[in-house]
N, C-alpha and C. Protein backbone atom coordinates (compact mmCIF):
# COMPACT_ATOMS: atom_id res chain seq x y z
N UNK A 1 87.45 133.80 102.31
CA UNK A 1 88.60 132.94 102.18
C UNK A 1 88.80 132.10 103.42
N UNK A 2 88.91 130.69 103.20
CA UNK A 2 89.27 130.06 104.22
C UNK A 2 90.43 129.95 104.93
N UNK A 3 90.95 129.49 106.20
CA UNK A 3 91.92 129.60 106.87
C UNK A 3 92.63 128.52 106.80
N UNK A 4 94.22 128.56 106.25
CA UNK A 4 95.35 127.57 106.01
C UNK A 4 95.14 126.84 107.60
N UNK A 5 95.19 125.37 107.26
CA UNK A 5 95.82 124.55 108.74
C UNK A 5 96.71 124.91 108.78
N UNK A 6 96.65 124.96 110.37
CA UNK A 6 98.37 125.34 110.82
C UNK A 6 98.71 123.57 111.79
N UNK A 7 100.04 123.41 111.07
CA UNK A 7 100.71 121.98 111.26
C UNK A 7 101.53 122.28 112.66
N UNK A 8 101.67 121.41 113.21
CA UNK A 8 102.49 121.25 114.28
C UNK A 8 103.27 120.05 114.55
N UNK A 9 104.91 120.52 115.24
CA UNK A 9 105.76 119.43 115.47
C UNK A 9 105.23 118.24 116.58
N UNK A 10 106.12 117.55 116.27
CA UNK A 10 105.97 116.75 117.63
C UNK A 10 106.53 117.25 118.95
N UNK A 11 107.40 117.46 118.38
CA UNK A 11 108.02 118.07 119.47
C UNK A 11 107.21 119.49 120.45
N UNK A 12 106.43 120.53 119.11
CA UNK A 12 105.47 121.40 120.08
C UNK A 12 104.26 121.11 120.70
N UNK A 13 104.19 119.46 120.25
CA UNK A 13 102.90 119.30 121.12
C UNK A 13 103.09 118.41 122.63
N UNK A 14 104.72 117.80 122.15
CA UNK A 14 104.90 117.54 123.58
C UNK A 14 105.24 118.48 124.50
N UNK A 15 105.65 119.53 124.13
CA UNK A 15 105.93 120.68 124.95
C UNK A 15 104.86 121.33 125.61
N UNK A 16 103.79 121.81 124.67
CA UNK A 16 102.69 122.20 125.15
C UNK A 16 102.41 121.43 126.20
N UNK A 17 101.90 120.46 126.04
CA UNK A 17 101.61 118.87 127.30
C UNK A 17 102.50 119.01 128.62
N UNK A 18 103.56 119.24 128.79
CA UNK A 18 104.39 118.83 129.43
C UNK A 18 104.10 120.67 130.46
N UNK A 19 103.69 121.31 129.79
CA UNK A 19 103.45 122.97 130.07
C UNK A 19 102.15 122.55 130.94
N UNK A 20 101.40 122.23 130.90
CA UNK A 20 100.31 121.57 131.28
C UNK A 20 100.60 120.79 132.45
N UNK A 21 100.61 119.27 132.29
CA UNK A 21 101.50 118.48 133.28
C UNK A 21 102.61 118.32 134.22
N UNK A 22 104.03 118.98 133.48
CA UNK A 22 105.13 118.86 134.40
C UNK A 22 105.02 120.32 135.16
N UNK A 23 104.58 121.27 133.80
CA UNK A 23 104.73 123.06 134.28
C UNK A 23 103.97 123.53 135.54
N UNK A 24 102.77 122.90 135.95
CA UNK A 24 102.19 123.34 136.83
C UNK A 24 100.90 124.99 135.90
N UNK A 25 101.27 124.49 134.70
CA UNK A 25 100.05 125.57 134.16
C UNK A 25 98.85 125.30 133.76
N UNK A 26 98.08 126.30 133.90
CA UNK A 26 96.64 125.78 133.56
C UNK A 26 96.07 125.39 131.57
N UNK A 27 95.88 124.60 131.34
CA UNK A 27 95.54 124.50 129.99
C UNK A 27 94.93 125.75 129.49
N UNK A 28 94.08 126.35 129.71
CA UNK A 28 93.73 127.74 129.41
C UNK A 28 94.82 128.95 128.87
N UNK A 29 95.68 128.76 129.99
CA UNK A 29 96.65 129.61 129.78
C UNK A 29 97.76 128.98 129.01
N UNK A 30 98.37 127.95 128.98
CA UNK A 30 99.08 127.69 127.93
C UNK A 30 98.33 127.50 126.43
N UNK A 31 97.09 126.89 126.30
CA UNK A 31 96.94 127.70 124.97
C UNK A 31 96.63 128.98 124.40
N UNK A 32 96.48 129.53 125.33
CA UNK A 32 96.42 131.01 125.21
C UNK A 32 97.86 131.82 124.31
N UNK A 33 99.03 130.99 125.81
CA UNK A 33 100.48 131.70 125.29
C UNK A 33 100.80 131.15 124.14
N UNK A 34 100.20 129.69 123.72
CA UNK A 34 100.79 129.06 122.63
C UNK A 34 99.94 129.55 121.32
N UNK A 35 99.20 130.35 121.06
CA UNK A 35 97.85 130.62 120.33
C UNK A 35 97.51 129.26 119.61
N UNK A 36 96.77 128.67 120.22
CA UNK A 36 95.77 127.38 120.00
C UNK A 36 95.00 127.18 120.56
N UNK A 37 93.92 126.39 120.51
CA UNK A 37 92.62 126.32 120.81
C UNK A 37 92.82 125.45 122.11
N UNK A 38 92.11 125.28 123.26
CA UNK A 38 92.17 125.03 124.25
C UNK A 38 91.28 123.51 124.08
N UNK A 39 91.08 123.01 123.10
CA UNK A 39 90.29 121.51 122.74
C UNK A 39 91.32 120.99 122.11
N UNK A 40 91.95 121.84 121.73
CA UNK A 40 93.49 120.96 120.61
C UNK A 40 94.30 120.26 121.64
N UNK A 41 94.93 121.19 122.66
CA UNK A 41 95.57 121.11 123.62
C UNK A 41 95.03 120.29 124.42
N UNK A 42 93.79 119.95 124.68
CA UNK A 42 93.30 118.40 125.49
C UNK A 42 93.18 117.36 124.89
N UNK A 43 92.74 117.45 123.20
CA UNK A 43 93.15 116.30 122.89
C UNK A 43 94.32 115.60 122.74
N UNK A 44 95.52 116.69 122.39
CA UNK A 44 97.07 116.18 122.64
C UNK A 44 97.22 115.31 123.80
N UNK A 45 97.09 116.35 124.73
CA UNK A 45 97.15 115.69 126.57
C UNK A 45 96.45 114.09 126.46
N UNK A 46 94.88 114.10 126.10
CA UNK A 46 94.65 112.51 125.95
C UNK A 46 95.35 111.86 124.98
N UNK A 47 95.94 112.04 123.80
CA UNK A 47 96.68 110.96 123.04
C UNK A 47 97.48 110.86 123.40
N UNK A 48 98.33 111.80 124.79
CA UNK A 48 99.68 111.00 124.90
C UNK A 48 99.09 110.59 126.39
N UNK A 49 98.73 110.60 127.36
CA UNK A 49 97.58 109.93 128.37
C UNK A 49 97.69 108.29 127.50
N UNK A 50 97.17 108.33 126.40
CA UNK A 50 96.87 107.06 126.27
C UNK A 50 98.06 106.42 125.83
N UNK A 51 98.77 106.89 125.15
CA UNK A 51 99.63 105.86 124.68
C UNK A 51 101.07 107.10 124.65
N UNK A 52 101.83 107.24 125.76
CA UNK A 52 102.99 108.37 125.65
C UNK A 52 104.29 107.89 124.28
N UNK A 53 104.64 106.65 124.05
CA UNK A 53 105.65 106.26 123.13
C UNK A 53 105.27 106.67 121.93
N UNK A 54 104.05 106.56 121.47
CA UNK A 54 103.66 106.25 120.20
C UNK A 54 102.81 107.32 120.16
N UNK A 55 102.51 108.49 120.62
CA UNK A 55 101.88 110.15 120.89
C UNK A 55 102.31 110.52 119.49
N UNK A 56 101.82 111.41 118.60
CA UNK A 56 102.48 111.91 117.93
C UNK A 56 103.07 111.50 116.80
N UNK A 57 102.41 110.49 115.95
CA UNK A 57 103.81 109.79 115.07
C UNK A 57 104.19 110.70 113.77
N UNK A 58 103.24 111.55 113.34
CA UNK A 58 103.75 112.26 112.49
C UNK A 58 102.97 112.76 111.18
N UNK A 59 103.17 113.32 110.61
CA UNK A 59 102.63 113.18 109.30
C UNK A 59 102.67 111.95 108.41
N UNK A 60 102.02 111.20 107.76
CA UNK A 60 101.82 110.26 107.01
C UNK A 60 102.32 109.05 108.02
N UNK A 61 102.42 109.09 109.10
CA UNK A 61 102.81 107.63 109.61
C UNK A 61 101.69 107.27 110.06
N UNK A 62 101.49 105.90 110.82
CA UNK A 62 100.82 105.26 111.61
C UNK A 62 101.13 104.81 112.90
N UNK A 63 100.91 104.50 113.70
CA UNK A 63 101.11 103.87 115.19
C UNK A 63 101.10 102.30 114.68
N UNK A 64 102.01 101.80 115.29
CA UNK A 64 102.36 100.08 114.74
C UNK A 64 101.05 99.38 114.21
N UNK A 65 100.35 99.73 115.95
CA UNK A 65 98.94 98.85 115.74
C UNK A 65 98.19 99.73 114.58
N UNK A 66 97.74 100.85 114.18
CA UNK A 66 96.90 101.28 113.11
C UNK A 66 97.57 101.01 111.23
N UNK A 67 98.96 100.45 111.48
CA UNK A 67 99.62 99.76 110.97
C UNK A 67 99.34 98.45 110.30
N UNK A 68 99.39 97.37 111.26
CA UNK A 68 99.11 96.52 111.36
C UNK A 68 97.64 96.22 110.47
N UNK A 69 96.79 97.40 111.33
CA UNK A 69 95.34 96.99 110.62
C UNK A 69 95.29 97.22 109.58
N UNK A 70 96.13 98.22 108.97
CA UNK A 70 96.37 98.81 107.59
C UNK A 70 96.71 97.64 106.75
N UNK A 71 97.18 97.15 106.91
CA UNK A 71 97.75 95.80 106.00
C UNK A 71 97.25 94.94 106.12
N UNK A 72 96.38 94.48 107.19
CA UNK A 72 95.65 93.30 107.05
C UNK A 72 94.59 93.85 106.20
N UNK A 73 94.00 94.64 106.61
CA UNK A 73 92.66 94.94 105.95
C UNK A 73 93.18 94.84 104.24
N UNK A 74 94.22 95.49 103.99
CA UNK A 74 94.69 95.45 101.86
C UNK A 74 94.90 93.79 102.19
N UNK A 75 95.48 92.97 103.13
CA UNK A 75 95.28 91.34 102.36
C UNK A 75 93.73 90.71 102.59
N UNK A 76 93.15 91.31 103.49
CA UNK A 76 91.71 90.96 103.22
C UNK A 76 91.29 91.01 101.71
N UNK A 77 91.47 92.18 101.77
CA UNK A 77 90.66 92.70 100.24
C UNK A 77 91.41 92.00 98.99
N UNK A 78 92.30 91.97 98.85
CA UNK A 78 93.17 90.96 97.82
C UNK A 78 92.54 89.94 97.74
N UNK A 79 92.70 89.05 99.05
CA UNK A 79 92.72 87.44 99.20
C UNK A 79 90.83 87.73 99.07
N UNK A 80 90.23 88.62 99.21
CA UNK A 80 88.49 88.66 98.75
C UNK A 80 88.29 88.35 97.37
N UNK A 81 89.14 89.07 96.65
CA UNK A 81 89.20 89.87 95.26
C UNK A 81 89.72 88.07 94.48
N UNK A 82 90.68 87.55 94.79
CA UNK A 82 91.11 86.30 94.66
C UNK A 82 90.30 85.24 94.38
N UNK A 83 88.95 85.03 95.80
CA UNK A 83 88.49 83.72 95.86
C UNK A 83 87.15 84.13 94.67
N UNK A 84 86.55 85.99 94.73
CA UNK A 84 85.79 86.04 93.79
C UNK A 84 86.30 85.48 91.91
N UNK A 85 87.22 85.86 92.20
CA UNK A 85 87.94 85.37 90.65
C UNK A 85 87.96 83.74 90.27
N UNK A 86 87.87 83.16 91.37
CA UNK A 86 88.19 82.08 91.26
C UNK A 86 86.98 81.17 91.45
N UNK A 87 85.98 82.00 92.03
CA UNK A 87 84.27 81.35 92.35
C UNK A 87 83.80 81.54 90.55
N UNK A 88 84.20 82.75 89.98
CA UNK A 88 83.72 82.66 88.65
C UNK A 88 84.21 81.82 87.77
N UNK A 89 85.45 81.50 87.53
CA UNK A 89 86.26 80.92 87.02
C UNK A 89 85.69 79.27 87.15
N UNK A 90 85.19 78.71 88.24
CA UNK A 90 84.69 77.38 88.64
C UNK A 90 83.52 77.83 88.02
N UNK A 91 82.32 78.79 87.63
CA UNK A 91 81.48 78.70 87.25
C UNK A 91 81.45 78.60 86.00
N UNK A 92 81.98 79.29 85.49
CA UNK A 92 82.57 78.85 83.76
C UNK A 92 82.97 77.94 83.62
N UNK A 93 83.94 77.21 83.76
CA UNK A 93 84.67 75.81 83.81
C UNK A 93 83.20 74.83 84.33
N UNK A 94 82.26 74.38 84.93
CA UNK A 94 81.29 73.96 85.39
C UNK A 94 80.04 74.11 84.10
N UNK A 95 79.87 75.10 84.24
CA UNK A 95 78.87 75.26 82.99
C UNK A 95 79.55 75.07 81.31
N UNK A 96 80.64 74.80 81.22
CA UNK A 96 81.00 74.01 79.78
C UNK A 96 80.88 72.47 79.87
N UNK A 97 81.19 71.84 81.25
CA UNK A 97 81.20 70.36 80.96
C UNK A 97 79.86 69.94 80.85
N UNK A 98 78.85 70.85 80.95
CA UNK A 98 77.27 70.44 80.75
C UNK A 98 77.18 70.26 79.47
């Protein structure tokens, strides 16, 4: 039997981090006390390293910018989906006035 993910707040991963950083503890040992893997706990530390506001956004959210790309990329594909409809449409219309 496989093992359920275990989910975590935002809030416990800024804590963890901050156990790390502000606490003066060694990553080892706070994931130890926190029972988590000691690679989880560094990648937290680098996502909020990189970007501290936007660390964490949540379940089902996005970060503005992964956002952003999210929606351009669906009007890409629309406005793709569009000009193909409309390249056929000129080809039909073209091949009747022959």
């Amino acid at each position: 039997m496989g093992s359920t993910r275990r989910k975590f707040s935002r809030e416990f991963k800024l804590e963890a981090v901050r156990m790390v950083t502000e606490g003066g503890h060694s990553p080892a040992q706070v994931a130890r006390d926190l029972d988590i893997r000691p690679d989880m706990l560094r990648r937290w530390r680098r996502q909020f390293e990189e970007d501290p506001e936007q660390a964490f956004p949540g379940l089902g959210q996005r970060k503005a910018r992964e956002e952003e790309l999210w929606q351009l990329r669906r009007k890409l594909e629309r406005v793709t989906m569009e000009r193909d409809i409309l390249k056929k449409a000129l080809g039909i219309v073209s091949d009747r006035r022959r």
